[in-house]
C-alpha atoms as a PDB file:
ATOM      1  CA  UNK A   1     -24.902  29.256  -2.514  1.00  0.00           C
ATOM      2  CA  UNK A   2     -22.547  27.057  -4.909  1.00  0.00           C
ATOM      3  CA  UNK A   3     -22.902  26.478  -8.078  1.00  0.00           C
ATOM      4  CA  UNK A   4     -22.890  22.973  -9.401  1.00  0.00           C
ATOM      5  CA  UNK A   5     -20.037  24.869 -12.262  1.00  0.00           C
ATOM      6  CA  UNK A   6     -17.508  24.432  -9.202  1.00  0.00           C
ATOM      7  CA  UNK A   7     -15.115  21.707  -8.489  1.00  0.00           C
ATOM      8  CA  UNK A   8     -16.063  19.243  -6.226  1.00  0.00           C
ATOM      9  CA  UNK A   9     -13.613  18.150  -3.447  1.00  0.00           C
ATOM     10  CA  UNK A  10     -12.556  14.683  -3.448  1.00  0.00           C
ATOM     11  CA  UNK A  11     -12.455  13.124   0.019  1.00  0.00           C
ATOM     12  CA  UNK A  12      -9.655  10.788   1.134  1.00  0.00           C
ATOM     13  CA  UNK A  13     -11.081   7.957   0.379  1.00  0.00           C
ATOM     14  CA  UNK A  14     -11.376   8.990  -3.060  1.00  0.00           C
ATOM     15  CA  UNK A  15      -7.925  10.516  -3.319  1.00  0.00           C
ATOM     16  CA  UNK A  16      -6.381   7.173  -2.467  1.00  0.00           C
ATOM     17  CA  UNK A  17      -8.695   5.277  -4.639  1.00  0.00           C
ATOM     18  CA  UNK A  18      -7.492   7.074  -7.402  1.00  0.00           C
ATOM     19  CA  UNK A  19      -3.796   7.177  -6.653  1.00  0.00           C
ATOM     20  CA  UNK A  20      -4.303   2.844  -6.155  1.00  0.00           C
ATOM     21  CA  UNK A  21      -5.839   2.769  -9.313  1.00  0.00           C
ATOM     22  CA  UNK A  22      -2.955   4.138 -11.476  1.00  0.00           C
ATOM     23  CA  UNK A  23      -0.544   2.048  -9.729  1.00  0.00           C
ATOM     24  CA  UNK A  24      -2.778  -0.517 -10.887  1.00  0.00           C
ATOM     25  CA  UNK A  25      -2.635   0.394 -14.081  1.00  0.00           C
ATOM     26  CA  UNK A  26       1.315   0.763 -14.503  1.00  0.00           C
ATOM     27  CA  UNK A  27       1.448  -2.621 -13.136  1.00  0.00           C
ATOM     28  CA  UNK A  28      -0.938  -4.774 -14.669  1.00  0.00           C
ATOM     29  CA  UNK A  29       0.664  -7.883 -12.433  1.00  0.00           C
ATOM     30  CA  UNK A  30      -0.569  -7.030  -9.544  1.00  0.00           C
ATOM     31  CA  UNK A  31      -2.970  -8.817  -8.132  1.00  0.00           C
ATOM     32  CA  UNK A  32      -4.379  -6.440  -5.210  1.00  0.00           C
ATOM     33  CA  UNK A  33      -3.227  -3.214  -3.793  1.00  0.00           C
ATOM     34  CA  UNK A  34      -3.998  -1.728  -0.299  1.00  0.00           C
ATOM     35  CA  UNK A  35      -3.414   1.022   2.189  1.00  0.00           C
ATOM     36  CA  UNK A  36      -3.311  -0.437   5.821  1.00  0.00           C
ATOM     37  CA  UNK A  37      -3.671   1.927   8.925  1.00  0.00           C
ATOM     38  CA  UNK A  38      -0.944   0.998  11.547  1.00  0.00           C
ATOM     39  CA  UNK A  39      -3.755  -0.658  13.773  1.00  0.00           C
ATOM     40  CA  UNK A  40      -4.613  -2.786  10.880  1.00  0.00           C
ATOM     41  CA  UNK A  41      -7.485  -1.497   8.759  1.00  0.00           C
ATOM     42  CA  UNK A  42      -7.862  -1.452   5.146  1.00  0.00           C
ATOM     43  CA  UNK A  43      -8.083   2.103   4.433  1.00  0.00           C
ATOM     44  CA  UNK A  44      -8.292   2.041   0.910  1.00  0.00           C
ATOM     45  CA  UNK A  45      -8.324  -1.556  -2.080  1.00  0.00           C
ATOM     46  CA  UNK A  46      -7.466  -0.577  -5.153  1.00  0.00           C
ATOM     47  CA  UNK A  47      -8.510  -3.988  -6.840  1.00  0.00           C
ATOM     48  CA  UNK A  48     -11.274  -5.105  -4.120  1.00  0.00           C
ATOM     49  CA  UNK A  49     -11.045  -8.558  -2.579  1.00  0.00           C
ATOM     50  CA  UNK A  50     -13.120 -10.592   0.079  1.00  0.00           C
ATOM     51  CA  UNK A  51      -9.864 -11.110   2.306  1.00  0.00           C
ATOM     52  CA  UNK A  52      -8.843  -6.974   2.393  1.00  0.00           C
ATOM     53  CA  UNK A  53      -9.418  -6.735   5.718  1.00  0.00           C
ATOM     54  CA  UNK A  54      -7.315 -10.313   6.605  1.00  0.00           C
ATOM     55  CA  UNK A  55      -4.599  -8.819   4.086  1.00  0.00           C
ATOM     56  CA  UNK A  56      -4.582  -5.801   6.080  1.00  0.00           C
ATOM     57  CA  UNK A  57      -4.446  -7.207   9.376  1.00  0.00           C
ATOM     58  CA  UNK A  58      -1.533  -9.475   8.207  1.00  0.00           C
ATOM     59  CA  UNK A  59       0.598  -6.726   6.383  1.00  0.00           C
ATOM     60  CA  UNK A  60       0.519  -4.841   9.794  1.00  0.00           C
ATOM     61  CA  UNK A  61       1.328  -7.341  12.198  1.00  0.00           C
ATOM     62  CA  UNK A  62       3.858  -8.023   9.308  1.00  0.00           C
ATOM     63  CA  UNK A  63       5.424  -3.833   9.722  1.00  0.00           C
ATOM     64  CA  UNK A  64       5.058  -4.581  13.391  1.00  0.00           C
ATOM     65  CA  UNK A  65       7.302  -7.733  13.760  1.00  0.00           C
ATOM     66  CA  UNK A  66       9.366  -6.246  10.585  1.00  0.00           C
ATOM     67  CA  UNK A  67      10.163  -2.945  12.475  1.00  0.00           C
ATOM     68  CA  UNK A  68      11.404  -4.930  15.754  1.00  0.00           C
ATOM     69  CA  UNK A  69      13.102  -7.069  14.205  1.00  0.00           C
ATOM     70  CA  UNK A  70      15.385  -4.343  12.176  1.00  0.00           C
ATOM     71  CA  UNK A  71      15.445  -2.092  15.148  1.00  0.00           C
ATOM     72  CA  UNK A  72      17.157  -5.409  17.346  1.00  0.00           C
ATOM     73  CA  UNK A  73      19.527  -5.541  14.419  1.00  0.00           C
ATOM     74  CA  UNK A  74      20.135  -1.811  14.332  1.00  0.00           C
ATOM     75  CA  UNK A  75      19.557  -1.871  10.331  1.00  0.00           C
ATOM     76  CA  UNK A  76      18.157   1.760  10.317  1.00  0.00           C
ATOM     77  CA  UNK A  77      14.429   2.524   9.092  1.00  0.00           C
ATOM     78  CA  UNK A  78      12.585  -0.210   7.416  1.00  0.00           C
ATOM     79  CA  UNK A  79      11.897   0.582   3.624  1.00  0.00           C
ATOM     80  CA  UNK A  80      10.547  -2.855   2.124  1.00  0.00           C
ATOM     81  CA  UNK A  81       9.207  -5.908   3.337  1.00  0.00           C
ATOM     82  CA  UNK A  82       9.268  -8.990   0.710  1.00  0.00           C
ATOM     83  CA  UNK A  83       7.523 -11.739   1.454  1.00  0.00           C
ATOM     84  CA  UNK A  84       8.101 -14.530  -1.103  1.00  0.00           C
ATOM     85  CA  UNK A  85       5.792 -17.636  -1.424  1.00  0.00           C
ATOM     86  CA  UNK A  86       5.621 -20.239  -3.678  1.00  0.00           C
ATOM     87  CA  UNK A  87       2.018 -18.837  -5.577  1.00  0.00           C
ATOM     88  CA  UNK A  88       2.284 -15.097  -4.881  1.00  0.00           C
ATOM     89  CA  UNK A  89       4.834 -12.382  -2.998  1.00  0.00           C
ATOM     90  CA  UNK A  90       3.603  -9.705  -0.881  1.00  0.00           C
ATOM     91  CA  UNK A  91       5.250  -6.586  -0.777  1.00  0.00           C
ATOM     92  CA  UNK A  92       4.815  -3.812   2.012  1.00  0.00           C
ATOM     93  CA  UNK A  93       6.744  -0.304   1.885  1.00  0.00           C
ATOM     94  CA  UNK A  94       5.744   2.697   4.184  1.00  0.00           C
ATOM     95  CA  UNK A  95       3.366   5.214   2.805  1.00  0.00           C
ATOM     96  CA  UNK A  96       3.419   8.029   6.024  1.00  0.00           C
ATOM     97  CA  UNK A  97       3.499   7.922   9.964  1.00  0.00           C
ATOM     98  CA  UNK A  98       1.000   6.303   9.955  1.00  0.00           C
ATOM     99  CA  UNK A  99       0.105   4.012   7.188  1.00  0.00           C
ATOM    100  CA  UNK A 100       1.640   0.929   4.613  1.00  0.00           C
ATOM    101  CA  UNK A 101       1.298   0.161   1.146  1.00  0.00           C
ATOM    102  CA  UNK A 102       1.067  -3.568   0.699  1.00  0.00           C
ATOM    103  CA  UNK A 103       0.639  -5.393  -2.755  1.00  0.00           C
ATOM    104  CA  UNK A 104       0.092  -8.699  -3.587  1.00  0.00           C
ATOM    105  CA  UNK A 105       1.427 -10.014  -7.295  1.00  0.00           C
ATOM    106  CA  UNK A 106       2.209 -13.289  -8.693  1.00  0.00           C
ATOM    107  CA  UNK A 107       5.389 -15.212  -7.313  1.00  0.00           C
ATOM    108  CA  UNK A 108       7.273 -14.478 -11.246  1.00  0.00           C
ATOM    109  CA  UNK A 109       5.951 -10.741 -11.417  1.00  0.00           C
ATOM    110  CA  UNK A 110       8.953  -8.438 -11.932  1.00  0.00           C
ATOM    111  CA  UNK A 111       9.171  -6.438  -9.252  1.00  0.00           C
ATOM    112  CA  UNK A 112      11.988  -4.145  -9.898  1.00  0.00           C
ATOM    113  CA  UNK A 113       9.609  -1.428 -11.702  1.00  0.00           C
ATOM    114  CA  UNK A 114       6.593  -2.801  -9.275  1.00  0.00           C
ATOM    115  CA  UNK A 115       9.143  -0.976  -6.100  1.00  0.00           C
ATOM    116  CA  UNK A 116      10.034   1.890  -8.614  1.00  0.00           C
ATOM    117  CA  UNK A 117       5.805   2.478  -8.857  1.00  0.00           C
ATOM    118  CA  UNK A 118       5.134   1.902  -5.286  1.00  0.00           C
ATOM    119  CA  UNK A 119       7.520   4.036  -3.640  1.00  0.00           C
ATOM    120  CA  UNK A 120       5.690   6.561  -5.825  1.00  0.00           C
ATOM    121  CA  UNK A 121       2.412   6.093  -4.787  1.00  0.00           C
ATOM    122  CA  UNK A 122       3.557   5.304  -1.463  1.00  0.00           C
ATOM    123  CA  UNK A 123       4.874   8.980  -1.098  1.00  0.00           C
ATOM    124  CA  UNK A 124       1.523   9.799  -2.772  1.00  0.00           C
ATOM    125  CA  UNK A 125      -0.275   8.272   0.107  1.00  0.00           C
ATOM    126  CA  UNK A 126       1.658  10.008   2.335  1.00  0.00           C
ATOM    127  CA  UNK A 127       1.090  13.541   1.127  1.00  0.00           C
ATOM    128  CA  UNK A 128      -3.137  12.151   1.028  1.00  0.00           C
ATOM    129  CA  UNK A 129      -2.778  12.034   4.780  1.00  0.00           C
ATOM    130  CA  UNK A 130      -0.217  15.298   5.759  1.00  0.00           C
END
C-alpha cells in the first residue's frame, strides 16, 4: 500500500527534462536544446520544436562523421563539435556512451559560458543514464 505522502519517482524522461530546462534557463540564448541517442533519436527537447527529430538525426550523423574524422587524424576523444552558420551555430558535446547534447543558439550568442553550462548538464545526462 503507498501512501500518496511518499515521493514519487521521476522517470528518465523527466529527469532529463528537468536537467534541459535549467540549462535553459542559465542560458537564455539558446534557442533549442536536445539529447540525441547515438542511432539518432531525440530523447529528450528542452525547448520543443517541429524539426527535433531532423535536429537529432543531423547532430548524430554529425558525432558520427565528427568521430571518424578525429580518429583518422589521431586527435584523441572528441569533446565539442561547432558548427558555425551564418543565422545560428550548433553545438554538440558528449553526454555518456551512448548519447549527445546538441544546442542550437544564435550565430552572436556567447558561447564561452554556453560550453561551461553544457559540459555540466552534459555530465548530468550522463549520470541520468549510468
Amino acid at each position: 500500500m503507498t501512501s500518496t505522502n511518499e515521493p514519487r519517482i521521476k522517470d528518465n524522461k523527466q529527469l532529463l527534462k528537468e536537467v534541459l530546462d535549467e540549462l535553459i534557463t542559465r542560458n537564455p540564448d539558446i534557442l533549442s536544446a536536445l539529447v540525441v541517442s547515438d542511432d539518432g533519436l531525440n530523447v529528450a527537447s528542452g525547448i520543443p520544436h517541429d524539426d527535433d527529430d531532423t535536429v537529432a538525426l543531423v547532430a548524430s550523423d554529425l558525432i558520427d562523421m565528427a568521430q571518424d574524422f578525429s580518429s583518422r587524424l589521431e586527435q584523441g576523444k572528441l569533446n565539442r563539435i561547432l558548427l558555425e552558420g551564418e543565422n545560428r551555430t550548433t553545438v554538440v558535446v558528449n553526454a555518456g556512451p551512448r548519447t549527445v547534447l546538441a544546442v542550437l543558439v544564435p550565430a552572436d550568442a556567447k558561447l564561452g559560458l554556453i560550453t561551461i553550462s553544457m559540459r555540466h548538464t552534459a555530465n548530468e545526462v550522463a549520470s541520468i543514464f549510468d
